[in-house]
C-alpha atoms as a PDB file:
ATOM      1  CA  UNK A   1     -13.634  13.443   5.951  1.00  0.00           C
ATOM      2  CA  UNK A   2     -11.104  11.359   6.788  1.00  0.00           C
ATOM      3  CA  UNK A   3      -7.645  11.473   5.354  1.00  0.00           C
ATOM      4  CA  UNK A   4      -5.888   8.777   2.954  1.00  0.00           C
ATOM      5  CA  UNK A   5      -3.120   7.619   1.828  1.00  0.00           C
ATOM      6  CA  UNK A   6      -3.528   9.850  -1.557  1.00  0.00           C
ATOM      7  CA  UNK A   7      -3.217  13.209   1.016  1.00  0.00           C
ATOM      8  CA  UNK A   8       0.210  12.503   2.431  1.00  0.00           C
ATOM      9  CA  UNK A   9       2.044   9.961   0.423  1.00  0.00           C
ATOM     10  CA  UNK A  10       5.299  10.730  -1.829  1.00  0.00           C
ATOM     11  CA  UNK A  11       4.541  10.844  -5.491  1.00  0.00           C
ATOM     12  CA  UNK A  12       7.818   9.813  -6.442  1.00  0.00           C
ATOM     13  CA  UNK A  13       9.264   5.707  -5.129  1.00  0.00           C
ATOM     14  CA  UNK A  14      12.809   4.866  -5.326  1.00  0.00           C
ATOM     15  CA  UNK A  15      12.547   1.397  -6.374  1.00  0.00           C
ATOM     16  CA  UNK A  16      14.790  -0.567  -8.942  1.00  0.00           C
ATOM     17  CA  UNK A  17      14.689  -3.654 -10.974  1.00  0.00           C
ATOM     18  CA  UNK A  18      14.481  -7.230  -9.885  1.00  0.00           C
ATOM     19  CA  UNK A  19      17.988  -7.860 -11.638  1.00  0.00           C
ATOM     20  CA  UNK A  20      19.770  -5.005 -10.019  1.00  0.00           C
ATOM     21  CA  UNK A  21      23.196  -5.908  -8.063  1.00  0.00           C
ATOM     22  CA  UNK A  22      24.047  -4.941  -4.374  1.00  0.00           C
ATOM     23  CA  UNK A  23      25.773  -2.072  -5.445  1.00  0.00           C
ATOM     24  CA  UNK A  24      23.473  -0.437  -7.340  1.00  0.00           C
ATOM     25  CA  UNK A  25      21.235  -0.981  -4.385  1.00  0.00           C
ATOM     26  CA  UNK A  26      23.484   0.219  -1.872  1.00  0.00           C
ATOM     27  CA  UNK A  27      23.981   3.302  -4.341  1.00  0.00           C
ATOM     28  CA  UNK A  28      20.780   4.061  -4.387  1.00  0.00           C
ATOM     29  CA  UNK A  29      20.049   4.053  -0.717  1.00  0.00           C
ATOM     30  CA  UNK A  30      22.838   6.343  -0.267  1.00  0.00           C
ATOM     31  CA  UNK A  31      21.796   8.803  -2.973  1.00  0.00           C
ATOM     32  CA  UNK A  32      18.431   9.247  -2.064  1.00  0.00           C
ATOM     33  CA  UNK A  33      18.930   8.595   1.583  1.00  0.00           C
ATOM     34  CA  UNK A  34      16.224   6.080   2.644  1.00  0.00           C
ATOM     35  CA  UNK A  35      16.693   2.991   4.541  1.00  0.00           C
ATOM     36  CA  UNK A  36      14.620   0.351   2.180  1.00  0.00           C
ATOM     37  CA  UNK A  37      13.613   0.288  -1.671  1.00  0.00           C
ATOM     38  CA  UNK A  38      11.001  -1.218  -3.356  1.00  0.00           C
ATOM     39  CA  UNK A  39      11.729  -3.771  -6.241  1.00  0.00           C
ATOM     40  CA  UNK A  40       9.591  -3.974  -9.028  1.00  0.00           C
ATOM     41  CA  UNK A  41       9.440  -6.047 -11.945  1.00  0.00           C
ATOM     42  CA  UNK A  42       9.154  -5.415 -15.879  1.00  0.00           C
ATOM     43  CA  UNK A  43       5.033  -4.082 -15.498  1.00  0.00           C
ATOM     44  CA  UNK A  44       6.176  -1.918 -12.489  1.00  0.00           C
ATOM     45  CA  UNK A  45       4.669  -3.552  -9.756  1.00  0.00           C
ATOM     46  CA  UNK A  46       6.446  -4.298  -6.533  1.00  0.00           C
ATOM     47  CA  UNK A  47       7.411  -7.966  -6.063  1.00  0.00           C
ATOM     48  CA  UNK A  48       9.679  -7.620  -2.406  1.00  0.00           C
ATOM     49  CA  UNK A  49      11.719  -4.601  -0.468  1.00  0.00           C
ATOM     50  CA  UNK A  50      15.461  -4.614   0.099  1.00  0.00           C
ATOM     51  CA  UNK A  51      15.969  -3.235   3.645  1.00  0.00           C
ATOM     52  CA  UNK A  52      19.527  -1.750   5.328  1.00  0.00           C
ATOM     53  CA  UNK A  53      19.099  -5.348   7.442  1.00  0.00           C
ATOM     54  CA  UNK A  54      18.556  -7.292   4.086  1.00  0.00           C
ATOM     55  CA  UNK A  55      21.975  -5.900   3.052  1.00  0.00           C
ATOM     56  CA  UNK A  56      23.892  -5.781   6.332  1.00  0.00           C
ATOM     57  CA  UNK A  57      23.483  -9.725   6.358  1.00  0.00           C
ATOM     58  CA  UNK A  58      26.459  -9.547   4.231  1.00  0.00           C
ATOM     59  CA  UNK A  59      28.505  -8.619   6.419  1.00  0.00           C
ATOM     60  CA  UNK A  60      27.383 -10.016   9.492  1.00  0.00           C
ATOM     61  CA  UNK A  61      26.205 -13.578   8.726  1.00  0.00           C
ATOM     62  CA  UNK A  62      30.353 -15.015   8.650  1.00  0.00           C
ATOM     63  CA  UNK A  63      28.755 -18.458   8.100  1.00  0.00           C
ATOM     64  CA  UNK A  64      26.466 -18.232   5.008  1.00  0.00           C
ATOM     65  CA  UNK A  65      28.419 -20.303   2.966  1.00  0.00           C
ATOM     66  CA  UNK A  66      28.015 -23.667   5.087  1.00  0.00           C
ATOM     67  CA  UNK A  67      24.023 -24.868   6.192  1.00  0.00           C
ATOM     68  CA  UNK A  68      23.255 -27.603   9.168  1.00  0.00           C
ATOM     69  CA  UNK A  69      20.767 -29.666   8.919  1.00  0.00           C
ATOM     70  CA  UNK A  70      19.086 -28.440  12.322  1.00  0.00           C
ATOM     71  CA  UNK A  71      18.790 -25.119  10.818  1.00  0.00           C
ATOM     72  CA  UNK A  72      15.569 -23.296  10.657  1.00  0.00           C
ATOM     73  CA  UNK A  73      13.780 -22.282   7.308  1.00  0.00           C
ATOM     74  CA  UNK A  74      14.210 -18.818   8.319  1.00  0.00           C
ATOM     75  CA  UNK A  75      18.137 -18.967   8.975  1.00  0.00           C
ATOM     76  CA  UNK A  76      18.838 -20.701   5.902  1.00  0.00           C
ATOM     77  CA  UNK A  77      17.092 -17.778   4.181  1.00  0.00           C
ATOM     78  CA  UNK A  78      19.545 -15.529   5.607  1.00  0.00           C
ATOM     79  CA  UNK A  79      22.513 -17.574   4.611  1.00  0.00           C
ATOM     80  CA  UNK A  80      20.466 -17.067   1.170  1.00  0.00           C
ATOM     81  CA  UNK A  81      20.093 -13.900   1.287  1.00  0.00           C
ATOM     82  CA  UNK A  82      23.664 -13.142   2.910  1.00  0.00           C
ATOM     83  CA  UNK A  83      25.161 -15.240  -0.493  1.00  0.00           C
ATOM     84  CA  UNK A  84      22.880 -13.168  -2.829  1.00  0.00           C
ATOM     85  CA  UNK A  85      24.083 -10.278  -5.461  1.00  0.00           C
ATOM     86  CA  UNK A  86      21.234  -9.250  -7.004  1.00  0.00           C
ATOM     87  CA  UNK A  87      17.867  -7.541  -5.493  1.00  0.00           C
ATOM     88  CA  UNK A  88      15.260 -10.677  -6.436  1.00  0.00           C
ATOM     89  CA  UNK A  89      17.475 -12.730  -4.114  1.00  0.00           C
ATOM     90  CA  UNK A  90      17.917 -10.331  -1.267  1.00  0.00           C
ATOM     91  CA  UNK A  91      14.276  -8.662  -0.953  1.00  0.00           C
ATOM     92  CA  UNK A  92      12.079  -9.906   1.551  1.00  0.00           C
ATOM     93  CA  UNK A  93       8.856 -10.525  -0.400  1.00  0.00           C
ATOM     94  CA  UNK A  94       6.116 -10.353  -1.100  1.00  0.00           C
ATOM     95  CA  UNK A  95       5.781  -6.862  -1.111  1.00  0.00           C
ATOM     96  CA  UNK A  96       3.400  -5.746   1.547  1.00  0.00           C
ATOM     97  CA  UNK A  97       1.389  -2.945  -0.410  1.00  0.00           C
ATOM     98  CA  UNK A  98      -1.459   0.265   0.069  1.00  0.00           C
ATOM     99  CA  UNK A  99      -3.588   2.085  -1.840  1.00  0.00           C
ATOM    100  CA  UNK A 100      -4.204   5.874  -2.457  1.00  0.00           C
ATOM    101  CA  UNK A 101      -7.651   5.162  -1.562  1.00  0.00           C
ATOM    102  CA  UNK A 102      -7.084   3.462   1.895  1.00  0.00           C
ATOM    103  CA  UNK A 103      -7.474   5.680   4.813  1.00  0.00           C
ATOM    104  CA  UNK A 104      -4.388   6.646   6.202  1.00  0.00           C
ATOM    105  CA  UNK A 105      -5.269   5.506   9.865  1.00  0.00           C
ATOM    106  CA  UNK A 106      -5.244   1.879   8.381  1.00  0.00           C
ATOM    107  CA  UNK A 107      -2.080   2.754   6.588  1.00  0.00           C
ATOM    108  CA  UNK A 108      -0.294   3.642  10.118  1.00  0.00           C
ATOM    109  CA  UNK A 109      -2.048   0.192  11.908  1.00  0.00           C
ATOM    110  CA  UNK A 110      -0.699  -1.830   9.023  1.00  0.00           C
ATOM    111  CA  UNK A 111       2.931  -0.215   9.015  1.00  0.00           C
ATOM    112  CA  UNK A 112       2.922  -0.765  13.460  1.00  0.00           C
ATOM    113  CA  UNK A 113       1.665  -4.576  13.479  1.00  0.00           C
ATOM    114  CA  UNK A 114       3.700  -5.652  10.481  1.00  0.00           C
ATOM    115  CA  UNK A 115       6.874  -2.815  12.031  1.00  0.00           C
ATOM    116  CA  UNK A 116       8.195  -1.557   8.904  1.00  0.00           C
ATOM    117  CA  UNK A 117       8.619   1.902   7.811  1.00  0.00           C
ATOM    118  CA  UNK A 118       7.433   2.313   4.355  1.00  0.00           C
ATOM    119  CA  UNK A 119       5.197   1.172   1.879  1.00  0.00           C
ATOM    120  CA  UNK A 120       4.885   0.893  -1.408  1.00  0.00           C
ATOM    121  CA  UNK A 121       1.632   2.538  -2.811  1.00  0.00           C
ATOM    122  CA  UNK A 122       0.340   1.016  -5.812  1.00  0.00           C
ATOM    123  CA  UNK A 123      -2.820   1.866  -8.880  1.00  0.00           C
ATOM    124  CA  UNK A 124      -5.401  -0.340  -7.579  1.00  0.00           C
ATOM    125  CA  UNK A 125      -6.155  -0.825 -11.179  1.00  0.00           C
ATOM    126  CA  UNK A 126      -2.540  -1.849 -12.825  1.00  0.00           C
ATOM    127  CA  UNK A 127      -0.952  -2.872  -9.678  1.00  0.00           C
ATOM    128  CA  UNK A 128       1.908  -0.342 -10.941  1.00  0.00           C
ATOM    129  CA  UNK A 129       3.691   1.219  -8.378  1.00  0.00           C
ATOM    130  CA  UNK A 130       2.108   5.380  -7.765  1.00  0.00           C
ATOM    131  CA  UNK A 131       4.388   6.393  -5.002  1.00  0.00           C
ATOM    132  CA  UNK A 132       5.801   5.390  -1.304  1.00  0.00           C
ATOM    133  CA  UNK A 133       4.749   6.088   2.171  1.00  0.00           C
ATOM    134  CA  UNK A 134       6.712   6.692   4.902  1.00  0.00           C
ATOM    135  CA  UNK A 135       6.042   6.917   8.588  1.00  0.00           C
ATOM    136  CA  UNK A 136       6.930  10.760   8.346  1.00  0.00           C
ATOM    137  CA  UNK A 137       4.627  10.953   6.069  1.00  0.00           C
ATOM    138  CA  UNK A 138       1.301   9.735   8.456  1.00  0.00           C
ATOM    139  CA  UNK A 139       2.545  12.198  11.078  1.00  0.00           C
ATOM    140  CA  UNK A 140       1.245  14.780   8.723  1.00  0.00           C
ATOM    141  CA  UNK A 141      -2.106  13.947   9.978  1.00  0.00           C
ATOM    142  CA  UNK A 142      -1.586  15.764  12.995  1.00  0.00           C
ATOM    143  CA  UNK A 143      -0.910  18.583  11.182  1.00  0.00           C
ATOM    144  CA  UNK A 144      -4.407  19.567  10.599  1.00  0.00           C
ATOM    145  CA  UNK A 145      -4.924  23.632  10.848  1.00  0.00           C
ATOM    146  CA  UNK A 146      -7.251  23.933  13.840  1.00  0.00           C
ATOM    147  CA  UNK A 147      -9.591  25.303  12.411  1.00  0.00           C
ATOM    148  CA  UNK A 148     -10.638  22.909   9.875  1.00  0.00           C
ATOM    149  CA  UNK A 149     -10.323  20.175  12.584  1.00  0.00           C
ATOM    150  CA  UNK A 150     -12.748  22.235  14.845  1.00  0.00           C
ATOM    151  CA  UNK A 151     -15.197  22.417  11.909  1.00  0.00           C
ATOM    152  CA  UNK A 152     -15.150  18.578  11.702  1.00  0.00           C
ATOM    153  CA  UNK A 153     -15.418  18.031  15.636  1.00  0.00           C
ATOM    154  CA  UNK A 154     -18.386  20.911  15.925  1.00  0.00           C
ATOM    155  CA  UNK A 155     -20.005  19.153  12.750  1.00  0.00           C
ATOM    156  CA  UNK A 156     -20.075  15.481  14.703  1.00  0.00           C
ATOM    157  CA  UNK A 157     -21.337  17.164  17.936  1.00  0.00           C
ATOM    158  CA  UNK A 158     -24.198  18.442  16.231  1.00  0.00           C
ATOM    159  CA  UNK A 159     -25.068  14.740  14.823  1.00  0.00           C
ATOM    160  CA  UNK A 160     -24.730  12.995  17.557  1.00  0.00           C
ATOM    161  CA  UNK A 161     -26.155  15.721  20.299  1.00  0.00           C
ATOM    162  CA  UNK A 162     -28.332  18.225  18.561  1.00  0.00           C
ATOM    163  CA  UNK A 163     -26.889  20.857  20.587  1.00  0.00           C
ATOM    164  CA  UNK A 164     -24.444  22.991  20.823  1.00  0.00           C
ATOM    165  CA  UNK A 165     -21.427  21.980  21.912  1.00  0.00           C
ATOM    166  CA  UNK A 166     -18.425  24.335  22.118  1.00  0.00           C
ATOM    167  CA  UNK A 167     -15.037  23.164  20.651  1.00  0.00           C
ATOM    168  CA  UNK A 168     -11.752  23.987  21.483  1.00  0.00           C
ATOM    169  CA  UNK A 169      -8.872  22.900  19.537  1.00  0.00           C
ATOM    170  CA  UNK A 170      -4.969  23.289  20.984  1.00  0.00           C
ATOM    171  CA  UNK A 171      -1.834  21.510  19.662  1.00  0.00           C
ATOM    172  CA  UNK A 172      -4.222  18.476  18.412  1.00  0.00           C
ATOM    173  CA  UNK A 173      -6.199  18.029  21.831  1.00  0.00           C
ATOM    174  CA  UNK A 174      -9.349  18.931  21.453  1.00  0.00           C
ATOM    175  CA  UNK A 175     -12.216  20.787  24.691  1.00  0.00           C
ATOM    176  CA  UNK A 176     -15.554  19.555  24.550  1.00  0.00           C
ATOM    177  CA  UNK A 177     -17.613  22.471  26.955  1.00  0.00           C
ATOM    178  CA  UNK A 178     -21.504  22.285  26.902  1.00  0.00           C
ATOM    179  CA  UNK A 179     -24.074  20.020  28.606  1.00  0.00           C
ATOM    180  CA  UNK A 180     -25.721  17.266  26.599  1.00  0.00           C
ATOM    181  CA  UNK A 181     -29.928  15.888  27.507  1.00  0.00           C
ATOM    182  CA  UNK A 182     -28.262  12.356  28.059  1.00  0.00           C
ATOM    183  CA  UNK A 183     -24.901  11.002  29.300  1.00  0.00           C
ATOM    184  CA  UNK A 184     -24.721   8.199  26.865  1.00  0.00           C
ATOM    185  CA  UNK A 185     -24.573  10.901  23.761  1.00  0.00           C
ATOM    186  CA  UNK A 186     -21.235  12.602  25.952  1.00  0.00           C
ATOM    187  CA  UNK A 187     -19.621   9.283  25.967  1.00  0.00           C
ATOM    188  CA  UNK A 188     -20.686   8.716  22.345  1.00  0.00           C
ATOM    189  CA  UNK A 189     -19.411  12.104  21.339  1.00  0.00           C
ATOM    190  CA  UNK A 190     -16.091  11.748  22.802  1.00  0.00           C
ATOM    191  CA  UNK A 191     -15.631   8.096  21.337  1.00  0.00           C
ATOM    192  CA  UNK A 192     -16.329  10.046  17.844  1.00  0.00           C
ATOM    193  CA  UNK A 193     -14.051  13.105  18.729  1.00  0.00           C
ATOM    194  CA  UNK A 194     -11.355  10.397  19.157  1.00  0.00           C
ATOM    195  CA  UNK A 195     -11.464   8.787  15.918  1.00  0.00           C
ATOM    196  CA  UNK A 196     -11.038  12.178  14.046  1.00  0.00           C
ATOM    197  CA  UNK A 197      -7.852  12.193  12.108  1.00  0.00           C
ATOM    198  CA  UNK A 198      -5.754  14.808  13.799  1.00  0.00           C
ATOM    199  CA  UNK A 199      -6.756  14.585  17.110  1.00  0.00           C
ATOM    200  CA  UNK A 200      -3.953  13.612  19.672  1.00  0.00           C
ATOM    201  CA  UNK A 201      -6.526  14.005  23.153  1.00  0.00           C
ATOM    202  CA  UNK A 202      -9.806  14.538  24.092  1.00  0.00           C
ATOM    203  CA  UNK A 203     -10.618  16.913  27.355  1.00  0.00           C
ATOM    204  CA  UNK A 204     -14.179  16.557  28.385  1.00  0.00           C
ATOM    205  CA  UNK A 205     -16.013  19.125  30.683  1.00  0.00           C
ATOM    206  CA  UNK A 206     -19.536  18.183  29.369  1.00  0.00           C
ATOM    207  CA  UNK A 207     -22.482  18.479  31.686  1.00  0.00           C
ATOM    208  CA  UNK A 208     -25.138  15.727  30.539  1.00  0.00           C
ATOM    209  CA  UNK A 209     -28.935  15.369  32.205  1.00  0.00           C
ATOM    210  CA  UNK A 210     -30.339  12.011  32.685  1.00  0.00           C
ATOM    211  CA  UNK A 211     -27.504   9.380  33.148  1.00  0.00           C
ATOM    212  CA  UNK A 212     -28.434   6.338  30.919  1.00  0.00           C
ATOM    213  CA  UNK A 213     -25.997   4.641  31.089  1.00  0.00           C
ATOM    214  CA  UNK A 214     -26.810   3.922  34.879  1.00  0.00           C
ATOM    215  CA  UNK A 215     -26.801   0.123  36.172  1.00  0.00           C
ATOM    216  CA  UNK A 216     -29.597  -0.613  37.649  1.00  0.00           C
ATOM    217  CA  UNK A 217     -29.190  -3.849  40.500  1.00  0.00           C
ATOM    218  CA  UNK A 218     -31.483  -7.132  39.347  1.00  0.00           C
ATOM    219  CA  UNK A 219     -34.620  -7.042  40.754  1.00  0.00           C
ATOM    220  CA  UNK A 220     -34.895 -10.215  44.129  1.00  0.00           C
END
């Protein structure tokens, strides 16, 4: 069954309000020691994220309080955002957002293309915010005891084979031992073993009978 957000996210978000000053922001980051908060508004639901890099701009950007006309969009926000006091001015927003429900593979995808390291996890019903995710968090995955990951991995080898095909599991790699009537269900098997939350490798020692899979050279 594969794992979701609901399994490894934290059940309690730091977040504060949209009117809260940098301060109480900083303080807040320091307290609870995390790098980013959520902002939410009156119903609870996460409008933006204050980062340590949405704050730092303070201190960095010397020239926020003059603009050029050949500026980009995106400097000028920083000026903004380098000139700002208060969190609805300094989060980057929106607020990108997951489910409990969504399967915490996608969860990891969407944290590595968008390169952030949390998210806020909202009701898919109020929109309220339920929790946060970290990337600590998703590494839980591959914390699987073996032996419930070897159940899963023997389960999908008897799907997709009909035989029996023994499974060893080791530090999240799992041995695939056995031989297999054709050699497209060992390369189907192995594509399968992959996707299994948990599993870090795949070693292969399968034996399969007919091959396939074989290319056969067009007839002159």
């Amino acid at each position: 069954m594969p794992i979701k957000v609901s399994d490894v996210m934290g059940r309690t978000a730091i977040a504060v309000r949209q009117d809260a000053g940098f301060a109480d922001i900083v303080d807040v980051m320091r307290r609870y020691a995390v790098g980013a908060v959520t902002v939410i508004d009156l119903d609870r639901r996460p409008i933006g994220v204050v980062s340590q890099d949405d704050l730092l701009l303070k201190e960095s950007d010397t020239t926020r309080h003059s603009t050029s006309i050949f500026e980009s969009a995106a400097r000028r926000r920083e000026h903004e955002k380098a000139a700002a006091v208060m969190a609805k001015n300094l989060m980057t927003s929106p607020a990108i957002t997951v489910t409990p429900g969504m399967p915490a593979r996608d969860a990891a995808r969407l944290m590595h293309d968008k390169k952030i390291e949390q998210l806020p996890v909202i009701d898919p019903v109020t929109g309220r915010i339920a929790g946060i995710l970290h990337r600590s968090d998703l590494l839980r995955v591959f914390d699987r005891p073996e032996a419930e990951l070897r159940a899963e991995a023997e389960a999908v080898a008897r799907d997709l084979t009909g035989t029996d095909v023994t499974i060893g599991v080791e530090n999240g790699v799992v041995t695939l031992e056995g031989k297999v009537e054709h050699r497209s269900q060992a390369v189907r098997l192995i594509q399968a073993i992959h996707r299994l939350e948990g599993v870090i490798d795949v070693t292969s020692r399968l034996e399969h009978g007919s091959d396939d899979l074989l290319i056969l050279p067009p007839l002159l």
